[in-house]
PDB file of N, CA and C in Angstrom:
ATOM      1  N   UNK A   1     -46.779 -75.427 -52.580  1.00  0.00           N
ATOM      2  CA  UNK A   1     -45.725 -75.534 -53.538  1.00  0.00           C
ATOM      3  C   UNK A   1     -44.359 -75.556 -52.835  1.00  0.00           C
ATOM      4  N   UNK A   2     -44.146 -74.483 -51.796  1.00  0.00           N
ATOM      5  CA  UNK A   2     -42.583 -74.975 -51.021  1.00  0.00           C
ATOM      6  C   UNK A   2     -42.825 -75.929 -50.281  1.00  0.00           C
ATOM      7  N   UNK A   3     -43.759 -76.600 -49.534  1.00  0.00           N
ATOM      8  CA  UNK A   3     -43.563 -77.949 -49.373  1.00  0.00           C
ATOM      9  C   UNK A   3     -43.357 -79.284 -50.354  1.00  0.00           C
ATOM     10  N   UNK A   4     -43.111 -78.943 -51.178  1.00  0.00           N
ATOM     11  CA  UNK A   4     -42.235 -79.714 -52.757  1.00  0.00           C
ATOM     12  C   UNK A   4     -41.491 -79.454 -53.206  1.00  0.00           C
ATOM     13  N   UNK A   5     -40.813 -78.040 -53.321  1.00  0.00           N
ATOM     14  CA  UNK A   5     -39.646 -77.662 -53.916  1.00  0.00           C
ATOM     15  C   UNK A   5     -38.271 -77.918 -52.415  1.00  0.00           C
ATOM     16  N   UNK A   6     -39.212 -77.503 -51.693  1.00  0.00           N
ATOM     17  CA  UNK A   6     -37.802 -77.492 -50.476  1.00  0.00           C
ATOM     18  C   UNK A   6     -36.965 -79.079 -50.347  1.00  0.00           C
ATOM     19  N   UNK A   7     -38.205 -79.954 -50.088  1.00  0.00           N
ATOM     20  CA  UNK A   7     -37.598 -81.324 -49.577  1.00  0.00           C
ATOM     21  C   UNK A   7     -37.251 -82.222 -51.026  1.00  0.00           C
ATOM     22  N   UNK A   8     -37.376 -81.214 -52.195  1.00  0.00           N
ATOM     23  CA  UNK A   8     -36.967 -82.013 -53.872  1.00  0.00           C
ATOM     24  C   UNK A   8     -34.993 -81.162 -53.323  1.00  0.00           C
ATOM     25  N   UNK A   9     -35.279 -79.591 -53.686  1.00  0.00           N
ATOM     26  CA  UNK A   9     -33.790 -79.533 -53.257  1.00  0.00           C
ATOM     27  C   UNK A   9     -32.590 -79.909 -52.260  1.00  0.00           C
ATOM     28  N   UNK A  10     -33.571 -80.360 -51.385  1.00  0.00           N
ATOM     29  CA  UNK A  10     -32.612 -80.980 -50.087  1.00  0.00           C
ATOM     30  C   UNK A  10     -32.296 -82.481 -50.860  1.00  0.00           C
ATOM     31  N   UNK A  11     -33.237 -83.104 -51.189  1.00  0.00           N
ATOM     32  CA  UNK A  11     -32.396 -84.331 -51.990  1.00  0.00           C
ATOM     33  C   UNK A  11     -31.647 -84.202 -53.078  1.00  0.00           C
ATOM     34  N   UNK A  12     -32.023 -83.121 -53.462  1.00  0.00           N
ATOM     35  CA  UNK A  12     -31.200 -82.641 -54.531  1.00  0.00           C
ATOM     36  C   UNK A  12     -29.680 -82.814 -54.250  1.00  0.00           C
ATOM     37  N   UNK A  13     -29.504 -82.028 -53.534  1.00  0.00           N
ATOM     38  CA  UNK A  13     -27.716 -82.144 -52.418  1.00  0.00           C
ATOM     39  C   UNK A  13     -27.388 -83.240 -52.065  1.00  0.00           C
ATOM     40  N   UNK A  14     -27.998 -84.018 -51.451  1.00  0.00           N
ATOM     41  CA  UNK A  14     -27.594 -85.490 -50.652  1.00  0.00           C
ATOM     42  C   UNK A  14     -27.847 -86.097 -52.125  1.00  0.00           C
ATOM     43  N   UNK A  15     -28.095 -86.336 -52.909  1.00  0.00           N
ATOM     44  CA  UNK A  15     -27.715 -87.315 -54.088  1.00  0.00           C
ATOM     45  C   UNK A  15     -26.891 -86.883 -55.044  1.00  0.00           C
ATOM     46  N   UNK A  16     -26.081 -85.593 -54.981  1.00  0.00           N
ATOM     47  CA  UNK A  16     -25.028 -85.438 -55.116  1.00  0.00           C
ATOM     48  C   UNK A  16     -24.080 -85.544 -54.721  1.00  0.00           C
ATOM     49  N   UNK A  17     -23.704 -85.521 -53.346  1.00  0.00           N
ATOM     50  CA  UNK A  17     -23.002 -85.880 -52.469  1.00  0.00           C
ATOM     51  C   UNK A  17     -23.151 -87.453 -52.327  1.00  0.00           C
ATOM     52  N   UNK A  18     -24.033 -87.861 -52.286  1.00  0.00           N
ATOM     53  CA  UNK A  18     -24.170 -89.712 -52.139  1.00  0.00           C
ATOM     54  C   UNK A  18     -22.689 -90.120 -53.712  1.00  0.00           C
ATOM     55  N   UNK A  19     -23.757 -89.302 -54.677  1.00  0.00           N
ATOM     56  CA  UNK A  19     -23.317 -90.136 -56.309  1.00  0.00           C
ATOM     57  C   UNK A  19     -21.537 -89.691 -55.923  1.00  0.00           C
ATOM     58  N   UNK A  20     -21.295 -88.778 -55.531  1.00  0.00           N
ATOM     59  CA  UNK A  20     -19.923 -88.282 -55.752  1.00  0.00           C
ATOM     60  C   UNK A  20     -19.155 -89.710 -54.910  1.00  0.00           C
ATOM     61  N   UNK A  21     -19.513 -89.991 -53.380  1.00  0.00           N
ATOM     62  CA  UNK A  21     -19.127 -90.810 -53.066  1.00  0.00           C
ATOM     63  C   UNK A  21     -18.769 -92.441 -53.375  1.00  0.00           C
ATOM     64  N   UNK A  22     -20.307 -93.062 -54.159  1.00  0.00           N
ATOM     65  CA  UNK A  22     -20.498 -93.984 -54.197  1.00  0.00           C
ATOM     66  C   UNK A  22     -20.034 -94.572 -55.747  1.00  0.00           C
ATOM     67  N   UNK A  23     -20.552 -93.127 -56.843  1.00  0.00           N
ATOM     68  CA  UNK A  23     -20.014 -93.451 -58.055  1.00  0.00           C
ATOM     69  C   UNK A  23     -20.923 -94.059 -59.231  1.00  0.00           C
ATOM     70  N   UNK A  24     -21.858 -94.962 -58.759  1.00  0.00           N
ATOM     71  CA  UNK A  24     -22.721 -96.004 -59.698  1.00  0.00           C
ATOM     72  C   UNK A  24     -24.131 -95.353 -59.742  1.00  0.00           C
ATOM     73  N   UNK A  25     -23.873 -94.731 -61.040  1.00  0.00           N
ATOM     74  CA  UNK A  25     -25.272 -93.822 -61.348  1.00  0.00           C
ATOM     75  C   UNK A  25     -26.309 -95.035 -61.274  1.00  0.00           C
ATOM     76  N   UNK A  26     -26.195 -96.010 -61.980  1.00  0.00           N
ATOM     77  CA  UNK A  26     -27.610 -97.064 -62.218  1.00  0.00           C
ATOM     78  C   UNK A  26     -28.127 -97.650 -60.995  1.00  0.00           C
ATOM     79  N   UNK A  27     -27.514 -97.247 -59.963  1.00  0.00           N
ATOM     80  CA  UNK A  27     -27.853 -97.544 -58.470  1.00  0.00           C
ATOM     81  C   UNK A  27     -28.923 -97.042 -58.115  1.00  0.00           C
ATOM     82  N   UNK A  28     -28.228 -95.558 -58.135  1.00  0.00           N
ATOM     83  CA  UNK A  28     -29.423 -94.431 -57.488  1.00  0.00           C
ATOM     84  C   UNK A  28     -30.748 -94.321 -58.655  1.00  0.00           C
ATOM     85  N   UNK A  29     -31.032 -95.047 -59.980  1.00  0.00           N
ATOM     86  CA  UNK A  29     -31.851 -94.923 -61.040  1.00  0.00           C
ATOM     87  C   UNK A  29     -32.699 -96.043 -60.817  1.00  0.00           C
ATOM     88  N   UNK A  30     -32.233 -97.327 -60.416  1.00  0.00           N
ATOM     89  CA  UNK A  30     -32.887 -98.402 -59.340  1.00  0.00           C
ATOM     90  C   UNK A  30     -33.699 -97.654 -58.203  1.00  0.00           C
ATOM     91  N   UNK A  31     -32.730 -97.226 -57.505  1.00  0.00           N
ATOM     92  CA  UNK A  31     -33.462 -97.423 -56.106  1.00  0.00           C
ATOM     93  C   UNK A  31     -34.329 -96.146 -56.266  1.00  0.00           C
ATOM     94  N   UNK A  32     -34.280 -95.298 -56.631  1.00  0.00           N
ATOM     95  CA  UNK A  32     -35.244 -93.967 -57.179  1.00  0.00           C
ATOM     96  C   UNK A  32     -36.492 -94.537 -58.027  1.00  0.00           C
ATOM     97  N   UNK A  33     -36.328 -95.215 -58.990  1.00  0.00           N
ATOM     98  CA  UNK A  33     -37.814 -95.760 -59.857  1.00  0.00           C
ATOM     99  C   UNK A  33     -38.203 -96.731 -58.469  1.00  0.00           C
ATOM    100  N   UNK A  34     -37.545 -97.218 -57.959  1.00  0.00           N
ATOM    101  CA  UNK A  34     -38.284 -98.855 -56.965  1.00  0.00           C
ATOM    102  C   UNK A  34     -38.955 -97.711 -55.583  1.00  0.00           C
ATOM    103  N   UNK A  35     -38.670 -96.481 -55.494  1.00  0.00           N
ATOM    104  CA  UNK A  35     -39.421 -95.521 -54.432  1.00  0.00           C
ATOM    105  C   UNK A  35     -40.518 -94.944 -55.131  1.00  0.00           C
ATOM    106  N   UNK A  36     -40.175 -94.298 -56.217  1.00  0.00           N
ATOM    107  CA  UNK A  36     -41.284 -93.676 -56.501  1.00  0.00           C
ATOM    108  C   UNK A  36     -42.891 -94.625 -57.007  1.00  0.00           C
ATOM    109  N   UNK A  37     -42.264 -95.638 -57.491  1.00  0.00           N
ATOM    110  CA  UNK A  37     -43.501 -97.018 -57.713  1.00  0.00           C
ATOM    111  C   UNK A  37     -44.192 -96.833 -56.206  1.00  0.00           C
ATOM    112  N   UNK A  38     -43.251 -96.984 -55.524  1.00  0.00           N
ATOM    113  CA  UNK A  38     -43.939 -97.549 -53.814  1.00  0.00           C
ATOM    114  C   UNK A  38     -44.367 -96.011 -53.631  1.00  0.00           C
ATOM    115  N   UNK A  39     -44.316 -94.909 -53.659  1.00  0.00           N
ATOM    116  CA  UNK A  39     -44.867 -94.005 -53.190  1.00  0.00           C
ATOM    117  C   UNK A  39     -46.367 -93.911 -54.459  1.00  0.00           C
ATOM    118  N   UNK A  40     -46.188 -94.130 -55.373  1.00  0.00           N
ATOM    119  CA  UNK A  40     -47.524 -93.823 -56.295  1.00  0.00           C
ATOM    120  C   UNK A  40     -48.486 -94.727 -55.991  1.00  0.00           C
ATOM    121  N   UNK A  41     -48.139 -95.743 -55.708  1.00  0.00           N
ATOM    122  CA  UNK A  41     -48.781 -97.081 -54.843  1.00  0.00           C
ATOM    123  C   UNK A  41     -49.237 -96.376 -53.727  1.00  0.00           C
ATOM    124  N   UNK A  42     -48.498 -95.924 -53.071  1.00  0.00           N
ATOM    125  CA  UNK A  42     -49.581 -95.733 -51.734  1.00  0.00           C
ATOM    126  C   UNK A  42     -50.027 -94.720 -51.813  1.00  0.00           C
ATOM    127  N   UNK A  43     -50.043 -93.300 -52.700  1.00  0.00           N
ATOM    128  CA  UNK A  43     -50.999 -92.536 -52.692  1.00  0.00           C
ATOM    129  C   UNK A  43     -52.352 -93.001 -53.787  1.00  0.00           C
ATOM    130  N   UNK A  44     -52.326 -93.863 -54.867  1.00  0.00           N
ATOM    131  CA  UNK A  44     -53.393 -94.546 -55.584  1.00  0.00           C
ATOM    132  C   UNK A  44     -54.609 -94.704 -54.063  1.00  0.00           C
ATOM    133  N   UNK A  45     -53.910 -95.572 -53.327  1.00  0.00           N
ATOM    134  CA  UNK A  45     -54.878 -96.136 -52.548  1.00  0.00           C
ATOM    135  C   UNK A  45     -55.725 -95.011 -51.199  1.00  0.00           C
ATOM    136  N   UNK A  46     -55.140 -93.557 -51.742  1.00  0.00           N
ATOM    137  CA  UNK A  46     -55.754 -92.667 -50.811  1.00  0.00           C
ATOM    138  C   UNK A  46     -57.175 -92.019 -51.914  1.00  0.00           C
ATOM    139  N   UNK A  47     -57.989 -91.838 -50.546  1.00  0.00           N
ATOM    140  CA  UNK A  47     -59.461 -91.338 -50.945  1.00  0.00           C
ATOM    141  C   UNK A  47     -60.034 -90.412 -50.247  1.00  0.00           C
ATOM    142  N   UNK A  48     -61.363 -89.333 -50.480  1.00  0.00           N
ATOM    143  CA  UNK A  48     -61.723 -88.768 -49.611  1.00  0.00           C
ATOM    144  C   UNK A  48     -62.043 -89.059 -48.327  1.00  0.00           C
ATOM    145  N   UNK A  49     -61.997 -90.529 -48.023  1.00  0.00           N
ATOM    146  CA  UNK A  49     -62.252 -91.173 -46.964  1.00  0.00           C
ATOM    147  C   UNK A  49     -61.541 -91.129 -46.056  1.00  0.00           C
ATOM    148  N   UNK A  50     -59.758 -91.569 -46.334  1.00  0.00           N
ATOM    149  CA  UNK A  50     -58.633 -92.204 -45.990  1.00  0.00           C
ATOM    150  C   UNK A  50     -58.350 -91.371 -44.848  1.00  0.00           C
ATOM    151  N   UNK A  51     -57.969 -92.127 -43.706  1.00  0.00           N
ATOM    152  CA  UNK A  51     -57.658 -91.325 -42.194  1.00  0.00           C
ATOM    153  C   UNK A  51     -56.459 -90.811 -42.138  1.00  0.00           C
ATOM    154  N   UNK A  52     -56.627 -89.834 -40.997  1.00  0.00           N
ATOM    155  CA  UNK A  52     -55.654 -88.617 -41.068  1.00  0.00           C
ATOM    156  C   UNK A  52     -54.429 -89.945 -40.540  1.00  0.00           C
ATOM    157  N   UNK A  53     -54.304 -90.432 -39.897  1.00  0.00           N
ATOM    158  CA  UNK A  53     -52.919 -91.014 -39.986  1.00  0.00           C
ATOM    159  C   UNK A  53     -52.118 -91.750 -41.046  1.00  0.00           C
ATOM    160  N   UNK A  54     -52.592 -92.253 -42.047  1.00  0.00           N
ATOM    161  CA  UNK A  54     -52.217 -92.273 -43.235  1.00  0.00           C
ATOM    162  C   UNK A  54     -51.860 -91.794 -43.974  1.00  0.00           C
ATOM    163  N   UNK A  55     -52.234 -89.947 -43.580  1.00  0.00           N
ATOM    164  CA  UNK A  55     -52.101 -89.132 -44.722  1.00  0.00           C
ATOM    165  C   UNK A  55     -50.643 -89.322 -44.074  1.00  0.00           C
ATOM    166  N   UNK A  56     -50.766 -88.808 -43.115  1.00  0.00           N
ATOM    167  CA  UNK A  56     -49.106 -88.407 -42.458  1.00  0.00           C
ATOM    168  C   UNK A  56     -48.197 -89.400 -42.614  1.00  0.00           C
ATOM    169  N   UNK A  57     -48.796 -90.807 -42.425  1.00  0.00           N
ATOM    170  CA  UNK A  57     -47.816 -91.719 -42.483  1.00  0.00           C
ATOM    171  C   UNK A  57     -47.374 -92.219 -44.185  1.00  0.00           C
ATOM    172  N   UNK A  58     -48.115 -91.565 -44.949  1.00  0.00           N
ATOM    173  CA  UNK A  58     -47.664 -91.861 -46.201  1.00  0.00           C
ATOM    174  C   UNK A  58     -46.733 -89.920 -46.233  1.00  0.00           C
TER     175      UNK A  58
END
């Protein structure tokens, strides 16, 4: 469980600090849905099988 809460609050900060800078909420709402697609995508394709470098590299 703190390996999920820690690295959620650390982005937590840097996308506050990003938005403060940059300004355009529908940016970071783009590029946040277009990551999390690509991350659900590549854990779909993990199995009891799937090799240890994958795990890591996903």
């Amino acid at each position: 469980m703190l390996a999920l809460i820690v690295p959620l609050f650390i982005a937590a900060i840097v996308q506050g600090f990003a938005l403060s800078k940059v300004g355009i909420v529908p940016l970071f709402w783009i590029v946040g849905g277009a990551l999390g697609a690509i991350g659900c995508g590549l854990f779909y394709t993990m199995d009891a099988y799937t090799s240890t470098g994958k795990w890591i590299g996903y």
